[in-house]
Protein backbone atom coordinates (compact mmCIF):
# COMPACT_ATOMS: atom_id res chain seq x y z
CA UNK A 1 25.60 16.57 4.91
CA UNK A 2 22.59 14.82 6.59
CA UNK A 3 20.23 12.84 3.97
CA UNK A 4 17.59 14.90 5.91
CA UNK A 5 18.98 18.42 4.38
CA UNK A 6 20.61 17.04 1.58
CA UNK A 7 19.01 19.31 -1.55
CA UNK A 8 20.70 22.42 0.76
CA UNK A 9 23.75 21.48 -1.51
CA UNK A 10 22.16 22.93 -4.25
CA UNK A 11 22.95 26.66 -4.63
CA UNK A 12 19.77 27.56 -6.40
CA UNK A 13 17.63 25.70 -3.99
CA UNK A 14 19.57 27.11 -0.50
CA UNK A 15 18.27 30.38 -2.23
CA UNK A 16 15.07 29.59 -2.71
CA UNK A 17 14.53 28.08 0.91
CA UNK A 18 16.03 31.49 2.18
CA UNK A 19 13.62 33.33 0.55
CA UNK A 20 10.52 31.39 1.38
CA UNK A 21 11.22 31.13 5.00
CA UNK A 22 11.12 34.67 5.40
CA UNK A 23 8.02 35.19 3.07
CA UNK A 24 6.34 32.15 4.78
CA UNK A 25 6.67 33.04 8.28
CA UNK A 26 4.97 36.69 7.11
CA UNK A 27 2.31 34.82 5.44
CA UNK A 28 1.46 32.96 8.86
CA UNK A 29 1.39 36.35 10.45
CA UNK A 30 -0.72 37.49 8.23
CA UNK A 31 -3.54 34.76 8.52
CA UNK A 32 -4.06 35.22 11.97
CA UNK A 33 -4.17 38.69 12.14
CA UNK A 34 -6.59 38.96 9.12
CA UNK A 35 -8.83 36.70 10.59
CA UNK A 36 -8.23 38.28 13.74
CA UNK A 37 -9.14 41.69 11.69
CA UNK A 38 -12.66 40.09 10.60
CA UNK A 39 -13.36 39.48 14.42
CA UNK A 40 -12.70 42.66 15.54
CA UNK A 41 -15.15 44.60 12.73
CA UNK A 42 -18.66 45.45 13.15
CA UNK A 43 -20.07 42.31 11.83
CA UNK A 44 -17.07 39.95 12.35
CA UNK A 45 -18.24 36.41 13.37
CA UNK A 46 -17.85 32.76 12.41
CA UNK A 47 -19.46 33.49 8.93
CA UNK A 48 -18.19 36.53 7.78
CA UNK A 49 -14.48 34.19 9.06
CA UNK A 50 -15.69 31.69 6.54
CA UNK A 51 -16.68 33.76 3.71
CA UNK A 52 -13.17 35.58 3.98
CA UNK A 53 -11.37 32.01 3.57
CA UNK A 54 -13.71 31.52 0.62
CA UNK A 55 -13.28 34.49 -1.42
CA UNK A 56 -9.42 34.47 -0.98
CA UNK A 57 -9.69 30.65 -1.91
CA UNK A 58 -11.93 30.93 -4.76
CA UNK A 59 -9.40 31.95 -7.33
CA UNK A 60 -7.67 29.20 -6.59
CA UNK A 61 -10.75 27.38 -7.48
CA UNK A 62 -11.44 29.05 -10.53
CA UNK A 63 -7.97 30.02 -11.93
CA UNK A 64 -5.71 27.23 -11.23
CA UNK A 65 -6.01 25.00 -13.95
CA UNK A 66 -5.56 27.61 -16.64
CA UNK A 67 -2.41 29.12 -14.23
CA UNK A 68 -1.51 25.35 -14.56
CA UNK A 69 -1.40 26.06 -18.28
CA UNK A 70 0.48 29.51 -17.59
CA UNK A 71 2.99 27.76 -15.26
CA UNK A 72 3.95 25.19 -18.30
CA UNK A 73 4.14 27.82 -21.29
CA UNK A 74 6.17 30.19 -19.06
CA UNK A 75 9.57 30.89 -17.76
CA UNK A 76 8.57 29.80 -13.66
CA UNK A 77 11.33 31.55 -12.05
CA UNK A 78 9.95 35.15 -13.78
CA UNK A 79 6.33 33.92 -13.26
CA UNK A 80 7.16 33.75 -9.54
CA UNK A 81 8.33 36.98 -9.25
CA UNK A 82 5.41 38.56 -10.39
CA UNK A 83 3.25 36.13 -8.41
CA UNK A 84 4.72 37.29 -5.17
CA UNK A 85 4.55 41.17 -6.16
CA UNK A 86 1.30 41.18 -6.61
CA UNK A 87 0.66 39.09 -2.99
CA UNK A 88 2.78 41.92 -2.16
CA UNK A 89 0.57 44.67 -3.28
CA UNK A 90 -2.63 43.02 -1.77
CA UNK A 91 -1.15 42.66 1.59
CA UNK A 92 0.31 46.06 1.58
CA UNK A 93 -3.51 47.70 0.96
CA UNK A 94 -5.11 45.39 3.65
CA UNK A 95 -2.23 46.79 6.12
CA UNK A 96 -2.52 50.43 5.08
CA UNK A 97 -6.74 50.34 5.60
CA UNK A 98 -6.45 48.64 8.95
CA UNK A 99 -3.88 50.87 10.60
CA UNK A 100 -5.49 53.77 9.74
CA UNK A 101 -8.45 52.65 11.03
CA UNK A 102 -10.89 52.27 7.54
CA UNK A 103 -11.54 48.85 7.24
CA UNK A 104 -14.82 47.49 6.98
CA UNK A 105 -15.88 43.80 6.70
CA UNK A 106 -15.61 44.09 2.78
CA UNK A 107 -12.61 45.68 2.27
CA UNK A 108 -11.24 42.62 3.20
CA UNK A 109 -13.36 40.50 1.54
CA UNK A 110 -12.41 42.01 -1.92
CA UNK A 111 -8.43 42.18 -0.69
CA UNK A 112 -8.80 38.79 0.05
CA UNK A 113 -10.30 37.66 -3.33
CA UNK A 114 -6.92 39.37 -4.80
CA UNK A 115 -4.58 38.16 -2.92
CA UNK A 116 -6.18 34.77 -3.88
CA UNK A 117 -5.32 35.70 -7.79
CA UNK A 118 -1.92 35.58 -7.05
CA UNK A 119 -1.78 32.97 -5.18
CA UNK A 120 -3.78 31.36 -7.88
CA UNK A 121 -1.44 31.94 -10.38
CA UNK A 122 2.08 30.72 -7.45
CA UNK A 123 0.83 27.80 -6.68
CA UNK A 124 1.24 25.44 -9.23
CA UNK A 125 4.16 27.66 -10.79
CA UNK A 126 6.13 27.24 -7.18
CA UNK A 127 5.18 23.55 -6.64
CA UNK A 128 6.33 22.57 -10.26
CA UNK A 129 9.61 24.96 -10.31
CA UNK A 130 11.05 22.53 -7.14
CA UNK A 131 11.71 19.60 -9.91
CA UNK A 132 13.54 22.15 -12.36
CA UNK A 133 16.12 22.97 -9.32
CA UNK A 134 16.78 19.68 -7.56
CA UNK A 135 17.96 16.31 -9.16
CA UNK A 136 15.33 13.77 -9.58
CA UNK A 137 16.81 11.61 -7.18
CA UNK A 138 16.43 14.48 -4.46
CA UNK A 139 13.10 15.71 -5.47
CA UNK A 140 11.10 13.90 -2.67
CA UNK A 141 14.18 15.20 0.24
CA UNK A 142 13.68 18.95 -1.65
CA UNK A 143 9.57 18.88 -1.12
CA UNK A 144 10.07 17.75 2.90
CA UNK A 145 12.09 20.14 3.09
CA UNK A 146 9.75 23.13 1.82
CA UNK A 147 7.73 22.09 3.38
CA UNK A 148 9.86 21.40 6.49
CA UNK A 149 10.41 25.45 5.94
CA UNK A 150 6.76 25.81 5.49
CA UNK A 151 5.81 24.91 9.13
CA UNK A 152 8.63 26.28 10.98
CA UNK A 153 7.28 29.68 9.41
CA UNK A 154 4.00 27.98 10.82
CA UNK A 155 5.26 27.53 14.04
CA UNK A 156 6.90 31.10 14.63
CA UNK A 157 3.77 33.09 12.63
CA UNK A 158 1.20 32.74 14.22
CA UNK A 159 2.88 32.80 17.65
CA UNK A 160 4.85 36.39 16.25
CA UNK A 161 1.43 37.59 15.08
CA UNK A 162 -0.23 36.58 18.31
CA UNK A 163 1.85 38.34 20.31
CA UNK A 164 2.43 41.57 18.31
CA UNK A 165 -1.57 42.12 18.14
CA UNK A 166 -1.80 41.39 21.99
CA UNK A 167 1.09 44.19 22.50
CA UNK A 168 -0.47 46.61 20.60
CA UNK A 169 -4.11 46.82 21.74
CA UNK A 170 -6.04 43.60 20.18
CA UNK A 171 -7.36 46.27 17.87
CA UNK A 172 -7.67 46.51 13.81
CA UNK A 173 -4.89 48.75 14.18
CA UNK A 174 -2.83 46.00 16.07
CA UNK A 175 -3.24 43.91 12.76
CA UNK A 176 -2.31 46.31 10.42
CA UNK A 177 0.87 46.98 11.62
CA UNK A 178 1.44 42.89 11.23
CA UNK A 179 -0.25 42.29 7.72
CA UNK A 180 2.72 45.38 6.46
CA UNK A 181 5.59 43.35 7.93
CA UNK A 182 4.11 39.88 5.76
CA UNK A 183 3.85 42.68 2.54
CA UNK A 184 7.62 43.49 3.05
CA UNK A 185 8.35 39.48 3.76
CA UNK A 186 7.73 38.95 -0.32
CA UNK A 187 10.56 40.82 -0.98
CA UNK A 188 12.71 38.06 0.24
CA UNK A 189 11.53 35.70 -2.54
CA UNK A 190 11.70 38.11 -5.55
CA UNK A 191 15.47 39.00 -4.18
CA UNK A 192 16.54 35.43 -3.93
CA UNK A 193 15.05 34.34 -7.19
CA UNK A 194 17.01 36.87 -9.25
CA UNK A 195 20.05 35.71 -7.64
CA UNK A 196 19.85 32.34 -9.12
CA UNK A 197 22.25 30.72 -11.69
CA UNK A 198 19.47 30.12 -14.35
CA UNK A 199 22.20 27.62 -15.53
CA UNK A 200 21.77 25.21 -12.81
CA UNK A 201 18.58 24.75 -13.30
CA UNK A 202 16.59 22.17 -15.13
CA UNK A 203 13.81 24.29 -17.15
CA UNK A 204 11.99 22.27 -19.68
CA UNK A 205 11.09 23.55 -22.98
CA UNK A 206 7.96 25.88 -22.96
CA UNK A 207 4.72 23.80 -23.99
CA UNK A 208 3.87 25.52 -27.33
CA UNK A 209 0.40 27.24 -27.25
CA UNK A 210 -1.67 25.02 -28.73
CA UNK A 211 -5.93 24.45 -28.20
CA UNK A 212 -7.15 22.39 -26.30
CA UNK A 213 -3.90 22.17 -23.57
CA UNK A 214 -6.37 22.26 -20.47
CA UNK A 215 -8.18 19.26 -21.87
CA UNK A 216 -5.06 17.57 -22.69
CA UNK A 217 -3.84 17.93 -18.82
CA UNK A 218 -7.37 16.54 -17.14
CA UNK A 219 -7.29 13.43 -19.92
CA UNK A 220 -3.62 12.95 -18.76
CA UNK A 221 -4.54 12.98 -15.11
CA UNK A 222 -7.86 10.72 -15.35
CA UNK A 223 -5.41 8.60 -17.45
CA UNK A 224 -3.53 7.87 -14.61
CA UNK A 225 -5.29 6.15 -11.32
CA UNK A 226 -2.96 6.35 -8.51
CA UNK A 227 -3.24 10.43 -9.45
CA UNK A 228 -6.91 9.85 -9.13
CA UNK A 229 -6.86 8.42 -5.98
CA UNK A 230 -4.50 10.89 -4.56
CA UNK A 231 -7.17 13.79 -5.89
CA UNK A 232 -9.78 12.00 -4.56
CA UNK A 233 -8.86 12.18 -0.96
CA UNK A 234 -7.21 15.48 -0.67
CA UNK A 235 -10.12 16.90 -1.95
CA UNK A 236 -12.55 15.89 1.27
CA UNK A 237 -9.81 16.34 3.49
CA UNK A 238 -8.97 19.99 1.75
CA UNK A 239 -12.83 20.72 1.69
CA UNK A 240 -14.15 19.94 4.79
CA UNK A 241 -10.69 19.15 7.30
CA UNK A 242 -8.17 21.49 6.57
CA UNK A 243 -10.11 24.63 7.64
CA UNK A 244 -8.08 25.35 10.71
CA UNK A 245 -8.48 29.23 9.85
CA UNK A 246 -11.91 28.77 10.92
CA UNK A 247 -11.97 26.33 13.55
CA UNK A 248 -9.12 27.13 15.38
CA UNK A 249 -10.66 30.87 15.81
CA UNK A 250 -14.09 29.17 16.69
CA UNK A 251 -12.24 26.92 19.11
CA UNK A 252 -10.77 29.15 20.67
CA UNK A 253 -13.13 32.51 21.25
CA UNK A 254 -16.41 30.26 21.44
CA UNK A 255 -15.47 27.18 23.15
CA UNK A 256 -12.75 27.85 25.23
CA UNK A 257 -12.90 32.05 25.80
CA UNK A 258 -9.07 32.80 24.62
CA UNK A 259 -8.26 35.81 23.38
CA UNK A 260 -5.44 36.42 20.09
CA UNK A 261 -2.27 35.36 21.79
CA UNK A 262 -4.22 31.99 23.14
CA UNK A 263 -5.21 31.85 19.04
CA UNK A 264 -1.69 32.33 17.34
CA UNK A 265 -0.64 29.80 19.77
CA UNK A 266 -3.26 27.41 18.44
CA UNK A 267 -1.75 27.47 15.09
CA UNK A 268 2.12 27.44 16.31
CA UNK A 269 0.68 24.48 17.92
CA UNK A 270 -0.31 22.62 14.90
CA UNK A 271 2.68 23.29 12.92
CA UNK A 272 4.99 21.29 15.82
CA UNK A 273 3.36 18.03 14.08
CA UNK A 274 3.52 19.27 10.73
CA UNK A 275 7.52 20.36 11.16
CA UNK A 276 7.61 16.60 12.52
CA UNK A 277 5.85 15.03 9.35
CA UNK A 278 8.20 16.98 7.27
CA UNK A 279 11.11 16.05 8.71
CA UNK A 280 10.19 12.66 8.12
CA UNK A 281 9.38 12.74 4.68
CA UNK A 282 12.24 14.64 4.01
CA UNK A 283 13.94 11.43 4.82
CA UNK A 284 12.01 8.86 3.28
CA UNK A 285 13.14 6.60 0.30
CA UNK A 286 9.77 5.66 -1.15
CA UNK A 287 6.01 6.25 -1.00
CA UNK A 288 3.31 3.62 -0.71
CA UNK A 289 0.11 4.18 -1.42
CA UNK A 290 -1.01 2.82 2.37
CA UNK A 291 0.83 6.16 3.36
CA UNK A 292 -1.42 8.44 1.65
CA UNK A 293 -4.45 6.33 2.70
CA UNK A 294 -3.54 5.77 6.32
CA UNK A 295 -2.44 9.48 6.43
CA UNK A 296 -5.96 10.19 5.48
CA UNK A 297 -8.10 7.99 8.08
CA UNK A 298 -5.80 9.57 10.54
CA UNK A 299 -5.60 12.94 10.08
CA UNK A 300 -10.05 12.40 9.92
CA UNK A 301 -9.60 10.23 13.38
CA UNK A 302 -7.69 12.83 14.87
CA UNK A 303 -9.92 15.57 14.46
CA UNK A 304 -13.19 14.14 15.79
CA UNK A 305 -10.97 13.35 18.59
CA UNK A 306 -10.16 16.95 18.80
CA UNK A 307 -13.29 18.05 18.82
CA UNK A 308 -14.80 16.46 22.03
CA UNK A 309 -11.82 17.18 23.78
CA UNK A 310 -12.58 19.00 26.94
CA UNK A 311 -10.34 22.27 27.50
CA UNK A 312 -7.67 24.66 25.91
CA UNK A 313 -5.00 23.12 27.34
CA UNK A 314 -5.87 19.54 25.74
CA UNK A 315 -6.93 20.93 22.55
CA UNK A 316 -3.53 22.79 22.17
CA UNK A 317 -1.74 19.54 23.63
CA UNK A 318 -2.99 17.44 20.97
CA UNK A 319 -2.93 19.62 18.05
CA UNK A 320 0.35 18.75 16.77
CA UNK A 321 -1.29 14.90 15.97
CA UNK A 322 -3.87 17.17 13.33
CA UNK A 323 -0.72 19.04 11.86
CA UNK A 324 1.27 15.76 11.96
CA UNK A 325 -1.32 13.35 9.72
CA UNK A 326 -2.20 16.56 7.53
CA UNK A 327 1.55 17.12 6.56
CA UNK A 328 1.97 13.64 5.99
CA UNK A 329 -0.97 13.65 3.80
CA UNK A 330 -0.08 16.88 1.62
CA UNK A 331 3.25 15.79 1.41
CA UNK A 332 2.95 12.32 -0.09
CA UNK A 333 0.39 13.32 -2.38
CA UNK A 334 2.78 16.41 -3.66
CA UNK A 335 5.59 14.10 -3.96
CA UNK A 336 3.40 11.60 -5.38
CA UNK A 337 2.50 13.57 -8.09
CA UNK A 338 5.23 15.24 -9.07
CA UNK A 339 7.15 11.73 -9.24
CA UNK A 340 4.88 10.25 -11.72
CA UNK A 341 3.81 13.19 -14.05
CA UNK A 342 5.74 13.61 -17.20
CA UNK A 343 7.68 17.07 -17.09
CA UNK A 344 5.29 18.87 -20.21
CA UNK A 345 2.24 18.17 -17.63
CA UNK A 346 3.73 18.79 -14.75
CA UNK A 347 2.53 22.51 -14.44
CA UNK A 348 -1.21 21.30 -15.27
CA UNK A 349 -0.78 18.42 -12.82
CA UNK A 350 -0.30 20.53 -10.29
CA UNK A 351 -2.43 23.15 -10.81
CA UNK A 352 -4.97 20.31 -10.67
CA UNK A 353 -3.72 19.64 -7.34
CA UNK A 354 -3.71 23.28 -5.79
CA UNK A 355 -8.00 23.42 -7.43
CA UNK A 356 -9.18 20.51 -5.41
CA UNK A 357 -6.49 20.82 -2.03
CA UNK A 358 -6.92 24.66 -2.27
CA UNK A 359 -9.84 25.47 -4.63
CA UNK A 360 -12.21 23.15 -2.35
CA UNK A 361 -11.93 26.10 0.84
CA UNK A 362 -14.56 28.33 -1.06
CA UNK A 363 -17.06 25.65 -1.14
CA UNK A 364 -16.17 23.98 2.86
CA UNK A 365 -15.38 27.51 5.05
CA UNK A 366 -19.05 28.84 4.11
CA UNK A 367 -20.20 25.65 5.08
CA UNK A 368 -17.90 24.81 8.04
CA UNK A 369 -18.54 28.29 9.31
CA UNK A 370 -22.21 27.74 9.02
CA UNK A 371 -21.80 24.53 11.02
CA UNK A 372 -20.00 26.48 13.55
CA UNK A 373 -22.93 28.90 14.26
CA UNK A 374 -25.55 26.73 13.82
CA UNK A 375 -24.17 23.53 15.65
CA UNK A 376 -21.12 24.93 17.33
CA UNK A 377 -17.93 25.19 17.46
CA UNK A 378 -17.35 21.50 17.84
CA UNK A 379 -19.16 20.03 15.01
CA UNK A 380 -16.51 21.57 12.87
CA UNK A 381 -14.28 19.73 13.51
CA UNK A 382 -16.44 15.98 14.26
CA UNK A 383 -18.15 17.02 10.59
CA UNK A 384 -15.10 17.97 9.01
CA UNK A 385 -13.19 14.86 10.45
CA UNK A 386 -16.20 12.52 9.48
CA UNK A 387 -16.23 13.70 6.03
CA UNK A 388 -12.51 12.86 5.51
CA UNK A 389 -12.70 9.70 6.31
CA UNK A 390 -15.49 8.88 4.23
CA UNK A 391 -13.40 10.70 1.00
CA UNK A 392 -10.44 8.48 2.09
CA UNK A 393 -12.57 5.34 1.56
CA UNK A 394 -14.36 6.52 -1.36
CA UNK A 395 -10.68 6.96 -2.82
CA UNK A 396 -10.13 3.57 -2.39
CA UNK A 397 -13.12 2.12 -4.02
CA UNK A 398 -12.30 4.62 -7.24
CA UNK A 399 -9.00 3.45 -7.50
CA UNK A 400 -10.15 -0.39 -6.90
CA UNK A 401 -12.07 0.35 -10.01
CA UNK A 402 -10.16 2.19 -12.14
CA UNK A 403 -6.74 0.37 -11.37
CA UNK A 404 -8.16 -3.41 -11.16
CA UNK A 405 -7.97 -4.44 -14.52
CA UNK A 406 -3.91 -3.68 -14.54
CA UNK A 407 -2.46 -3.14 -11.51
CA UNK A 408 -4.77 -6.15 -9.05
CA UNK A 409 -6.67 -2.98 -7.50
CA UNK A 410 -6.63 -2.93 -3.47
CA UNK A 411 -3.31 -4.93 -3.48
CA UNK A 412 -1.57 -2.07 -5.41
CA UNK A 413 -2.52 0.27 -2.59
CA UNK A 414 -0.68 -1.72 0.00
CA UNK A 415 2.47 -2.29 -2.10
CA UNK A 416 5.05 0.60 -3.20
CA UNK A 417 4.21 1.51 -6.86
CA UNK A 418 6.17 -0.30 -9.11
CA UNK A 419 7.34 -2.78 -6.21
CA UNK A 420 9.06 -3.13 -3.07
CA UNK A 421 12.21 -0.77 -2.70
CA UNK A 422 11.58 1.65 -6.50
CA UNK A 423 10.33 5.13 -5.89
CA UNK A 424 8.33 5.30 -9.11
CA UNK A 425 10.88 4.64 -11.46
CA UNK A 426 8.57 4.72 -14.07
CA UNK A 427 8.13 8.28 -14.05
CA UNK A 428 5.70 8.95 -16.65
CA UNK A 429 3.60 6.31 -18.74
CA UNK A 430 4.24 7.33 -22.71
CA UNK A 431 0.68 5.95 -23.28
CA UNK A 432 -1.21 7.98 -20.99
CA UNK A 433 0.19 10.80 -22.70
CA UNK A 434 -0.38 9.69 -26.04
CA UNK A 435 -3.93 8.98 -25.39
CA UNK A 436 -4.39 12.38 -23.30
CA UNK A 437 -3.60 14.05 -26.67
CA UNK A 438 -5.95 12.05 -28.71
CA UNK A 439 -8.83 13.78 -26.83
């Protein structure tokens, strides 16, 4: 087998990518054709676009790190299950109120906020369950590949959804019919999940309830600067970059007068450069630090670029470069922390991680959407790109700081950790953990 695919010999995890290819592709649907839902109410504009994105973000924000704690006390395979059934349910109500025609602007904002609880709660349960079903060894090939899965269900989602709405009138009806399809997709997941062999995998012991266990997780990862640093940047570029929900819709309707199919298309677009990025990563031996950094200054680079750029045609031509950097970006900095987390903080690790990348949309799509009406369309994505680039540096200087006194500070960012040709084998640092639990 190719070193590119080479987790696919793992029963359990062949399931698992089944499943989530068909639940992922639905959940691209759906994105477009909710936001193409809010556009198409009385009321629907670039705001009432960004306050959707916030509410169904905002449980990420707020939940996470105590799902973080859930993920780690708790059987993941069962606490997926009822993760996805309850995305389920949410999806299925949203579908059922737009195709017969009842929605209103805040019947989707309160869907949206639920369908944000479970996804709340899946995140850092389905991030953290890839280690217990790979090898170590293949970890970094098995989170490529996800997300390798994740953008081809990006690349034929939006495009689907694009052209089902266009087909069927444009309307809110139109986007009913394509949110029920994503609320059958999550049967796909809970299917393959029960057909696992729970003796392949590689659970750990449930952390024992115990006070305090939230704490215990943030002192671990403040313990630990190349986690820091990591935190650091996807948090700017998850804040005030990665809104393409918003500005991709703006883009498109405002700037350059496209209608849905020209929209989906936008999106399909962007996930040619992420499949790229995670075909590459699926193949790479090690991480350095100047990845994750240089992944970062690009990805900001690329979208000022994109947002001066002059038509549709150039905008969709060069949006695979903004999918490219911000796969490479996520990816590393999943692998990254996976890799160096011991296994009893995994779960709380990242949770951590899904707060800031995820939990950060509440506080930049009210913003970015305000941008977008007050400045235009464009300054989303100059602002946004702007902004990244200044968290990327401000990264750099933190982990200077923090990681001088050991580690020789900026050097350490242009070296692998632990030197040249070792991915991390120094998974987890006993002190850290020792002096996580002393506060």
């Amino acid at each position: 087998m190719s070193p590119t695919f080479r987790s696919l010999a793992n029963p359990n995890y062949r399931k698992y990518v089944a499943g989530s290819a068909v639940s992922n592709t639905g959940t691209w649907m759906q994105r477009v054709a909710q936001d193409w839902l809010v556009l198409t109410l009385p009321g629907g504009n670039g705001t009432a676009l960004g306050i959707t994105t916030g509410l169904q973000f905002l449980p990420v924000l707020l939940l996470s790190p105590y799902a973080g704690v859930v993920a780690d006390r708790f059987p993941k395979r069962r606490l997926l299950q009822l993760t996805q059934l309850t995305m389920a349910l949410a999806s299925l109500a949203l579908g059922v109120i737009a195709v017969t025609g009842a929605a209103e602007i805040w019947h989707v904002y309160l869907i949206a906020f639920v369908f944000g609880i479970g996804a709340a709660f899946d995140g850092p349960a389905r991030q953290s369950f890839v280690s217990e079903m790979v090898e170590p060894d293949d970890l970094t090939n098995a989170v490529g590949l996800n997300s390798a899965t994740f953008n081809a269900a990006r690349l034929l989602g939006p495009a689907i959804a694009g052209l089902m709405i266009g087909a069927l009138g444009g309307g809110a009806t139109a986007t009913g019919w394509v949110i029920l399809l994503n609320a059958l997709s999550y049967g796909a997941v809970i299917w393959q999940l029960q057909r696992m062999d729970i003796r392949l995998l590689h659970s750990p012991d449930p952390v024992a309830r115990v006070p305090g266990a939230l704490r215990e997780g943030v002192a671990y990862v403040r313990s630990q600067p190349r986690m820091v640093l990591v935190l650091i940047m996807v948090f700017f570029a998850g804040t005030f970059g990665m809104n393409f929900q918003i500005t991709s819709a703006l883009m498109a309707t405002e700037v350059y007068g496209k209608g849905a199919s020209e929209f989906g298309l936008l999106g399909s677009a962007l996930a040619v450069g992420s499949l790229t990025g995670a075909l590459l990563a699926a193949r790479r031996v090690r991480i350095r630090l100047r990845l994750l950094v240089g992944a970062a200054l690009g990805f900001g680079v690329a979208e000022i670029v994109a947002g001066v750029l002059p038509n549709y045609v150039t905008f969709a031509v060069f949006a695979p470069v903004i999918g490219f950097f911000t796969l490479t970006l996520l990816n590393s900095a999943n692998a990254t922390l996976q890799l160096e987390s011991d296994p009893a903080f995994r779960g709380r690790v990242m949770a951590l991680y899904m707060t800031i990348v995820m939990g950060g949309t509440p506080i930049g799509s009210p913003i970015i959407g305000w941008i977008g009406e007050s400045l235009g369309a464009r300054w989303t994505l100059v602002i946004g790109g702007a902004l990244t680039i200044l968290g990327a540096l401000l990264a750099v200087a933190v982990f200077t700081r923090l990681d001088a006194p050991a580690r020789g500070g900026l050097r350490a960012v242009l070296t692998p950790a632990n030197g040249p040709g070792s991915l991390f084998p120094r998974v987890w640092d006993n002190q850290a953990v020792a002096r996580a639990r002393k506060l």
